[in-house]
Protein backbone atom coordinates (compact mmCIF):
# COMPACT_ATOMS: atom_id res chain seq x y z
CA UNK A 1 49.82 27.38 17.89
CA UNK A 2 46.74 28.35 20.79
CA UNK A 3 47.84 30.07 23.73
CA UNK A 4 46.52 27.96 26.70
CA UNK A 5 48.19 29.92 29.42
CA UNK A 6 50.35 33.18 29.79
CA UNK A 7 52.97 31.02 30.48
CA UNK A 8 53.18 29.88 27.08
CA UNK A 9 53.54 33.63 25.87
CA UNK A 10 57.29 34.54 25.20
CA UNK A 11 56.69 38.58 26.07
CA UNK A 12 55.51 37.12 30.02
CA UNK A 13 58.70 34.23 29.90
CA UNK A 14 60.98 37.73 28.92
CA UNK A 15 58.71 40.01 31.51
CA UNK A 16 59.55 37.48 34.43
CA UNK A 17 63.36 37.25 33.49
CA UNK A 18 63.01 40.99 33.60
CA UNK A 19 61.51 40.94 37.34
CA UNK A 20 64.10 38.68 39.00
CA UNK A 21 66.88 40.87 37.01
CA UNK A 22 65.48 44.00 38.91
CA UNK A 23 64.81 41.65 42.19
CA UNK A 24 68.85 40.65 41.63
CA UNK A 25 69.90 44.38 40.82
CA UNK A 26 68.02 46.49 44.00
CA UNK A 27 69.58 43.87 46.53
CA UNK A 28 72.77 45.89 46.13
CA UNK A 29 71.32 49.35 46.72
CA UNK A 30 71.58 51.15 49.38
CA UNK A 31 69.53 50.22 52.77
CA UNK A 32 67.76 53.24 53.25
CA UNK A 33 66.23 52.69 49.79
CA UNK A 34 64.63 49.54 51.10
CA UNK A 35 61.11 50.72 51.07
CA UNK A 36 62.47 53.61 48.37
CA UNK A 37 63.20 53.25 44.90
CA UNK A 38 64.17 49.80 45.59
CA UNK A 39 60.61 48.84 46.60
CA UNK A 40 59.32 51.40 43.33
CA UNK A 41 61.48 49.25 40.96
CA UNK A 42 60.43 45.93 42.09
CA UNK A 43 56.77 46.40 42.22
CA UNK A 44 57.03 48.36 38.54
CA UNK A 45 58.87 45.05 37.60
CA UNK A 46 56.43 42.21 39.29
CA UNK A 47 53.53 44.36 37.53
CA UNK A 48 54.89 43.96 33.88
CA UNK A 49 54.58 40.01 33.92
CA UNK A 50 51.36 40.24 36.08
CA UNK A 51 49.83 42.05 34.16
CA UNK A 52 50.44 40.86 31.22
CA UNK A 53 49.09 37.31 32.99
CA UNK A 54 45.92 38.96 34.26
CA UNK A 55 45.30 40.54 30.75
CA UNK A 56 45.48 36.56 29.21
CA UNK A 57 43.13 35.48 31.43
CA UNK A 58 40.51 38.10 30.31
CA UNK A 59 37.49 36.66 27.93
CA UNK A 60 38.06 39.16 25.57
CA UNK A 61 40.56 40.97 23.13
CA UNK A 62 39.63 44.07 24.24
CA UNK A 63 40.65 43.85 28.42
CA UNK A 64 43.56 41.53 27.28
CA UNK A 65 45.00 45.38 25.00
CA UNK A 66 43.70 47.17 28.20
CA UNK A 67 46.10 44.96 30.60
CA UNK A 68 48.71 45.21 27.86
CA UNK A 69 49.17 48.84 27.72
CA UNK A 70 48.84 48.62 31.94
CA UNK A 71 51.78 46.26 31.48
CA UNK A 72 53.59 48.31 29.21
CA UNK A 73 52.80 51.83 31.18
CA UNK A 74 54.56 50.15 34.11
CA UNK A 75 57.43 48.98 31.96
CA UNK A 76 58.19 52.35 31.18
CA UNK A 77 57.89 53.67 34.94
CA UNK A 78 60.87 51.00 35.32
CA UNK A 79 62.61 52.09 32.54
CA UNK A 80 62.38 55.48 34.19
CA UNK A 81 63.74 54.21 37.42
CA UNK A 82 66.19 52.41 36.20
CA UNK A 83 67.61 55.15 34.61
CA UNK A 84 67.37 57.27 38.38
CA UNK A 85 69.19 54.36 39.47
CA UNK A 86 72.24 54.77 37.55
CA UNK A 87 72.01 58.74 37.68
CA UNK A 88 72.36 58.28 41.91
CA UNK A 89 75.23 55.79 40.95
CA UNK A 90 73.44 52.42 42.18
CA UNK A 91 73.69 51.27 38.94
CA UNK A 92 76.62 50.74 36.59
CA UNK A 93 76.55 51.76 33.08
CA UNK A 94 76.76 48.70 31.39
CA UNK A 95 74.14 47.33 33.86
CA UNK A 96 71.90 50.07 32.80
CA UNK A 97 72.17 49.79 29.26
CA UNK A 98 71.63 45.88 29.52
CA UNK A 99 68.03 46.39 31.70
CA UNK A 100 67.36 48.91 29.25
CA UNK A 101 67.84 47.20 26.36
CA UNK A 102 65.80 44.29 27.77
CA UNK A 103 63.50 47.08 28.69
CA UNK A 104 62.66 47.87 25.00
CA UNK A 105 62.76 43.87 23.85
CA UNK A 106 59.73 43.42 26.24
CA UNK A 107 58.42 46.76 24.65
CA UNK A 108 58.42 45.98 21.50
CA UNK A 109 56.77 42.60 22.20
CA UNK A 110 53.80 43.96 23.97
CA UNK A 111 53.52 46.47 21.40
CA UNK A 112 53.70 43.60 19.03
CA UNK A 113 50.71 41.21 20.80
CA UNK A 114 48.74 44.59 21.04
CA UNK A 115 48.98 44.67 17.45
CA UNK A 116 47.60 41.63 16.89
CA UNK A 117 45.17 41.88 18.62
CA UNK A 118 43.66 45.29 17.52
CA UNK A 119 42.99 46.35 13.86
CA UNK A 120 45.10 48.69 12.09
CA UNK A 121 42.94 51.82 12.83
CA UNK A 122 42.78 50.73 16.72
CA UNK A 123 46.38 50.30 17.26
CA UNK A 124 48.71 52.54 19.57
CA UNK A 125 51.10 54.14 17.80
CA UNK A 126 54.54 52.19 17.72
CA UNK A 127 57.41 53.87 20.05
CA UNK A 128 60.70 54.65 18.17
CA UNK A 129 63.42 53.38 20.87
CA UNK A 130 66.06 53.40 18.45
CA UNK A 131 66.85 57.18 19.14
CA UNK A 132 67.10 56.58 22.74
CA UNK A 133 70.33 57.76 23.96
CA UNK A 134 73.09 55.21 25.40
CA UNK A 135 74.42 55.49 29.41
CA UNK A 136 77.40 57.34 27.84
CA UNK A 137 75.22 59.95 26.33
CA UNK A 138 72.76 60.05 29.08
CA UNK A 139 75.41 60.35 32.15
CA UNK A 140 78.56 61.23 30.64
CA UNK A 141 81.70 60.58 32.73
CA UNK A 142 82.92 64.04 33.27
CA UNK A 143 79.49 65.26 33.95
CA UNK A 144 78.54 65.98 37.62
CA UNK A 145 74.90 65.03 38.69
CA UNK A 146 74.01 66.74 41.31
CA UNK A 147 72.05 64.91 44.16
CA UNK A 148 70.50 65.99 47.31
């Protein structure tokens, strides 16, 4: 099947899911992290998707991998925040582990499309995200975190 928009791509349809997760998630934070993390995690989020839009609409292969690894950078700065998130206790654990497990679906699919698109010499090297730690190993219960 031809692509004949980024909207038919399943790794944008799971991107924007991903963006009005994070838009749901940071309306619960705390005020004064309005134009904060909140504001960090929500333009990370509306990047992933965008870019990966932008990238589509490039003539060639080559800008559309560029835009890809722009989308996936970004996906990891969210990951990343995410993760600060739950360590300042805005985020619950199982919250966290869902976003980041969503995190590394969309991962692994842009990874995937890059593939694809590059030949076997060209491609980034695959991330192993199995070995990622869980919430419970990352922020264990009886383990203070200090914040200041």
């Amino acid at each position: 099947m031809r692509v004949k928009s980024f909207r038919d791509l399943l790794v944008w349809q799971k991107a924007m899911c991903l963006a009005r997760e994070i838009y749901s998630l940071t309306t619960a934070f705390p005020k004064e992290e309005l134009f904060g993390l909140s504001s960090q995690m929500r333009r990370a989020a509306v990047s992933i998707p965008s870019n990966i839009a932008e990238g589509q609409g490039q003539l060639t292969d080559k800008a559309f991998v560029l835009f890809l690894s722009r989308a996936r950078g970004s996906l990891c700065e969210l990951g990343t925040q995410t993760e600060l998130a739950a360590n300042l206790g805005f985020v619950p654990r199982a919250e966290l582990d869902r976003l980041l497990t969503s995190c590394d679906e969309v991962g692994r699919m842009i990874h995937g499309l890059m593939r694809s698109m590059t030949t076997r010499s060209d491609a980034p090297a695959p991330h192993d995200s199995s070995n990622r730690p869980n919430s419970q190993q990352l922020y264990p219960a009886n383990r203070s975190i200090p914040v200041r």
